[in-house]
C-alpha atoms as a PDB file:
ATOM      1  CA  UNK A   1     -14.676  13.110  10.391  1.00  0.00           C
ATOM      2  CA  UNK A   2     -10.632  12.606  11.404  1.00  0.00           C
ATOM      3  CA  UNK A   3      -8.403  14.341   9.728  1.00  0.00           C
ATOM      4  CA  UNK A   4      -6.174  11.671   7.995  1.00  0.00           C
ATOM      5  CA  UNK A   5      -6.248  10.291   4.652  1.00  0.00           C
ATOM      6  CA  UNK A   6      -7.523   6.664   4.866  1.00  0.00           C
ATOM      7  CA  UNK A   7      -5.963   4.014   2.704  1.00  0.00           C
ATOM      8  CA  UNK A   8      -7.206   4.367  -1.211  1.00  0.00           C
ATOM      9  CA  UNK A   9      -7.365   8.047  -0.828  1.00  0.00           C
ATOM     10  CA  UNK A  10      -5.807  11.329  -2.201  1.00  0.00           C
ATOM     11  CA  UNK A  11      -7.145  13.939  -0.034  1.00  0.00           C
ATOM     12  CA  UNK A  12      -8.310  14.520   3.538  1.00  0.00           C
ATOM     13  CA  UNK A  13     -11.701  15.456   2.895  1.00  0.00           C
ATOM     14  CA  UNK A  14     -13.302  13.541  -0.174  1.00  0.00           C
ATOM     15  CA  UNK A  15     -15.704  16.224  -1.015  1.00  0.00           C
ATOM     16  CA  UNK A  16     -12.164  17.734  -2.474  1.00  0.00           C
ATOM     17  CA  UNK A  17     -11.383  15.041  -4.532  1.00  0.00           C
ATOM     18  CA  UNK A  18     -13.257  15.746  -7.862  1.00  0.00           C
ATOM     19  CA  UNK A  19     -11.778  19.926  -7.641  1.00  0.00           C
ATOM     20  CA  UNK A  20      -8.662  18.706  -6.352  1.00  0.00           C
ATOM     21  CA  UNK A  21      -7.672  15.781  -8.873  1.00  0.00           C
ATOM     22  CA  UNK A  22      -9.001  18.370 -11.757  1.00  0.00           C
ATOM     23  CA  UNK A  23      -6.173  20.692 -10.642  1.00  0.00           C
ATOM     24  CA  UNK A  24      -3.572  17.905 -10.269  1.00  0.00           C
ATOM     25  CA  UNK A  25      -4.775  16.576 -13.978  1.00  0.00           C
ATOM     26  CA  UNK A  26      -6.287  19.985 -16.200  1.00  0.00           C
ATOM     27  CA  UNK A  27      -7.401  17.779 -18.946  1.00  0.00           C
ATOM     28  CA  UNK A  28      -8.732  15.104 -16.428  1.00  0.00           C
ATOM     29  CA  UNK A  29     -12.477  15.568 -17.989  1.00  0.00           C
ATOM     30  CA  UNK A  30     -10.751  15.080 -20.969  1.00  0.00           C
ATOM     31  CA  UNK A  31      -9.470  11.206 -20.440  1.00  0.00           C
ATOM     32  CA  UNK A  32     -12.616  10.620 -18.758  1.00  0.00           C
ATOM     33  CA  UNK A  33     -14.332  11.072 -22.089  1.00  0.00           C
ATOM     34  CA  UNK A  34     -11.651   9.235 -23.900  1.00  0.00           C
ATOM     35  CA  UNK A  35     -11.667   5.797 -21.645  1.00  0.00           C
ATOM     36  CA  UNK A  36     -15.547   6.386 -21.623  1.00  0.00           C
ATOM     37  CA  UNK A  37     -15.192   6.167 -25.446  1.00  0.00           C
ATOM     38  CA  UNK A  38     -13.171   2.995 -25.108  1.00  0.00           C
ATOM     39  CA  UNK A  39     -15.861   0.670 -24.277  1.00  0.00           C
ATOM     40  CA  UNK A  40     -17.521  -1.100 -26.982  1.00  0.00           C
ATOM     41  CA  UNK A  41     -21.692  -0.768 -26.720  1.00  0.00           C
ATOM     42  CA  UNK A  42     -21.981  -4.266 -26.806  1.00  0.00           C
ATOM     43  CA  UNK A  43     -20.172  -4.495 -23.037  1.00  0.00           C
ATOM     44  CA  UNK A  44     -23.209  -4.739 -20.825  1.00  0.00           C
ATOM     45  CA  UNK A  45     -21.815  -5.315 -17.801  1.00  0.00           C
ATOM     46  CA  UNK A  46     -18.332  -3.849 -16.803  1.00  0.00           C
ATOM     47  CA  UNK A  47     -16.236  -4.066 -13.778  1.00  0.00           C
ATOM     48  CA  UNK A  48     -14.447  -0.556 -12.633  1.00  0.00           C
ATOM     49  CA  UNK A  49     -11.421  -0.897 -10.468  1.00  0.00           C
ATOM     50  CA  UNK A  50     -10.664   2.090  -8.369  1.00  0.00           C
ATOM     51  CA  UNK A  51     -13.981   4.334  -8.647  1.00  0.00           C
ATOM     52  CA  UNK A  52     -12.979   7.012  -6.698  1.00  0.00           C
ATOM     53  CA  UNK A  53     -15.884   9.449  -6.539  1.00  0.00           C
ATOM     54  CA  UNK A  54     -17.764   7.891  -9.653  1.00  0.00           C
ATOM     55  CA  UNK A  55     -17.181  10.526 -12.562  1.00  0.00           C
ATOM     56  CA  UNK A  56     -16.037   8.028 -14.930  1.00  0.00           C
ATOM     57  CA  UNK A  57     -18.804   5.364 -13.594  1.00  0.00           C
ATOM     58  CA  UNK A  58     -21.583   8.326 -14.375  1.00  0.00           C
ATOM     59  CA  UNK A  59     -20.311   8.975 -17.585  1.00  0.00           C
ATOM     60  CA  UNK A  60     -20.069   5.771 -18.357  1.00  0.00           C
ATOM     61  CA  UNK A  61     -23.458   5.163 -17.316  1.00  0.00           C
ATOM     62  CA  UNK A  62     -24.542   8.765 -19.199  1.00  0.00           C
ATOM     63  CA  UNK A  63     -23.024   6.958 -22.365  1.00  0.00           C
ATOM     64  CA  UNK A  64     -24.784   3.482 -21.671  1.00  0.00           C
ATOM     65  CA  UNK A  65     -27.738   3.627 -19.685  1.00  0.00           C
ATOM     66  CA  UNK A  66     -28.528   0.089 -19.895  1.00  0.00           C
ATOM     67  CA  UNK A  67     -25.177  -0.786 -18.730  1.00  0.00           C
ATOM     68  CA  UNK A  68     -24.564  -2.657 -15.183  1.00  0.00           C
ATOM     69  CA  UNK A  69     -21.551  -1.222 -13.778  1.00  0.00           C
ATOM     70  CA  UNK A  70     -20.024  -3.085 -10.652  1.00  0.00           C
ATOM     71  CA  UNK A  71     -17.526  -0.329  -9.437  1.00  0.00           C
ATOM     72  CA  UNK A  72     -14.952  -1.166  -6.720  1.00  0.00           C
ATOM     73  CA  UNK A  73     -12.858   0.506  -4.467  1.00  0.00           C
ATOM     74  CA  UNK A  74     -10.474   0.069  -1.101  1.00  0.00           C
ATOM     75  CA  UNK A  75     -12.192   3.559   0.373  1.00  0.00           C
ATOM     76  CA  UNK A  76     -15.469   2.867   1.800  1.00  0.00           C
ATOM     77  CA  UNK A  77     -16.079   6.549   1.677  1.00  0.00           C
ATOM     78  CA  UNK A  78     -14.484   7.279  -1.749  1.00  0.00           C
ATOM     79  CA  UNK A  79     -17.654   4.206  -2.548  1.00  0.00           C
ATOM     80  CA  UNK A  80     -20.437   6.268  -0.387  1.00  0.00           C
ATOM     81  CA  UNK A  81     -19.032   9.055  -2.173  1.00  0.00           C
ATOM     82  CA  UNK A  82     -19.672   7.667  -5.122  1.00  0.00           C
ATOM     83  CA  UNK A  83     -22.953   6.045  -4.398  1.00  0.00           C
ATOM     84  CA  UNK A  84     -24.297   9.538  -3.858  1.00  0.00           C
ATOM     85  CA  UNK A  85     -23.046  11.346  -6.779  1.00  0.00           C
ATOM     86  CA  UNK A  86     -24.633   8.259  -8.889  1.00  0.00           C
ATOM     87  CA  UNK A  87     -27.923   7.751  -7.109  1.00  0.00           C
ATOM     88  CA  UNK A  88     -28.473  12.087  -7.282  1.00  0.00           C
ATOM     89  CA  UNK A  89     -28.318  11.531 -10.809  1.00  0.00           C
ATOM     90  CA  UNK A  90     -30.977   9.124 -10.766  1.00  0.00           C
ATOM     91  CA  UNK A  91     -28.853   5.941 -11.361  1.00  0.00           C
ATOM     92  CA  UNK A  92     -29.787   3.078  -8.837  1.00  0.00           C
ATOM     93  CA  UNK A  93     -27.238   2.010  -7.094  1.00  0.00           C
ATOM     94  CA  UNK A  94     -26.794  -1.331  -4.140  1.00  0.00           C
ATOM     95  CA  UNK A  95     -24.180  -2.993  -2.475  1.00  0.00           C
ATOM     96  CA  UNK A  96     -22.597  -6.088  -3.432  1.00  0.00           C
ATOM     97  CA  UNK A  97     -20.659  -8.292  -1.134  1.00  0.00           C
ATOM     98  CA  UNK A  98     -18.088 -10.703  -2.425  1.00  0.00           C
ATOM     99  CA  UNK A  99     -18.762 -14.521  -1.869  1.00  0.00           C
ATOM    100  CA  UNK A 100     -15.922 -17.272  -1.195  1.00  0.00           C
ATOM    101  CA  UNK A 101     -13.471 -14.874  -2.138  1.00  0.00           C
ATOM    102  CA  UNK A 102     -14.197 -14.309  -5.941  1.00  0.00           C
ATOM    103  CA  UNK A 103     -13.050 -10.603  -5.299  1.00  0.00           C
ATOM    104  CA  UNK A 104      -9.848 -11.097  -3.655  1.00  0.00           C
ATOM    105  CA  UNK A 105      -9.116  -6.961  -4.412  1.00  0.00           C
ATOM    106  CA  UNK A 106      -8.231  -6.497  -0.854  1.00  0.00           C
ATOM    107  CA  UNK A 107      -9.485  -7.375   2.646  1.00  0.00           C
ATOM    108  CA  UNK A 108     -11.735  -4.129   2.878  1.00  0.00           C
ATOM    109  CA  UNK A 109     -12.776  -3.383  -0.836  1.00  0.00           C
ATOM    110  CA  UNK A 110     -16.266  -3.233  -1.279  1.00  0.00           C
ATOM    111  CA  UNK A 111     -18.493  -3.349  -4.379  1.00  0.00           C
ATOM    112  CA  UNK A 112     -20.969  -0.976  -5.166  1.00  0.00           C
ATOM    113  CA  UNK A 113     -23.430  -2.066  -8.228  1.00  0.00           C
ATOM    114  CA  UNK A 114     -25.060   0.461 -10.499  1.00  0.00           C
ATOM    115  CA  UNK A 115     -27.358   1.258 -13.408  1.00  0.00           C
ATOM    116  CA  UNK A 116     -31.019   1.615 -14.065  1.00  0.00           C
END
């Protein structure tokens, strides 16, 4: 692994992103919970914009289990990241690739879909 923060990232080493944004934002857990509140249990499918690492796409998912979540993000390993963290707590998780330029989020962004 290089030593240089790819763009989409925050830290070097993404392993340090979930301790490291925690720090940077105490009650970060906190507004996790809140926007997780925020979506009405009628949405079945939901598009996240900037996953990161996937906490608010797992509690999401913790919170609506039947829910398809199509999470996106410009790191591709802030989304294998992510992919791990989801599939480790038995969520299913598969790639997605845009077509014709429906996504236009940015040349590299790449979609990661999860749920049951």
């Amino acid at each position: 692994m290089r030593n240089e923060i790819y763009p989409g990232e925050v830290f070097v080493n993404i392993a340090n992103f979930d301790t490291g944004i925690r720090r940077l934002l105490p009650k970060y857990d906190e507004m996790l919970d809140v926007l997780a509140g925020c979506i009405a249990n009628t949405n079945h499918r939901i598009l996240e914009l900037g996953c990161g690492t996937g906490e608010l796409t797992l509690k999401v998912l913790q919170r609506y289990p039947s829910a398809e979540i199509v999470a996106v993000d410009y790191s591709p390993r802030m989304l294998n990241f992510a992919r791990a963290k989801i599939e480790s707590a038995g969520y299913a998780a598969r790639w997605d690739w845009p077509r014709n330029g429906f996504w236009r989020m940015g040349e590299q962004s790449q979609f990661l879909r999860l749920g049951r």
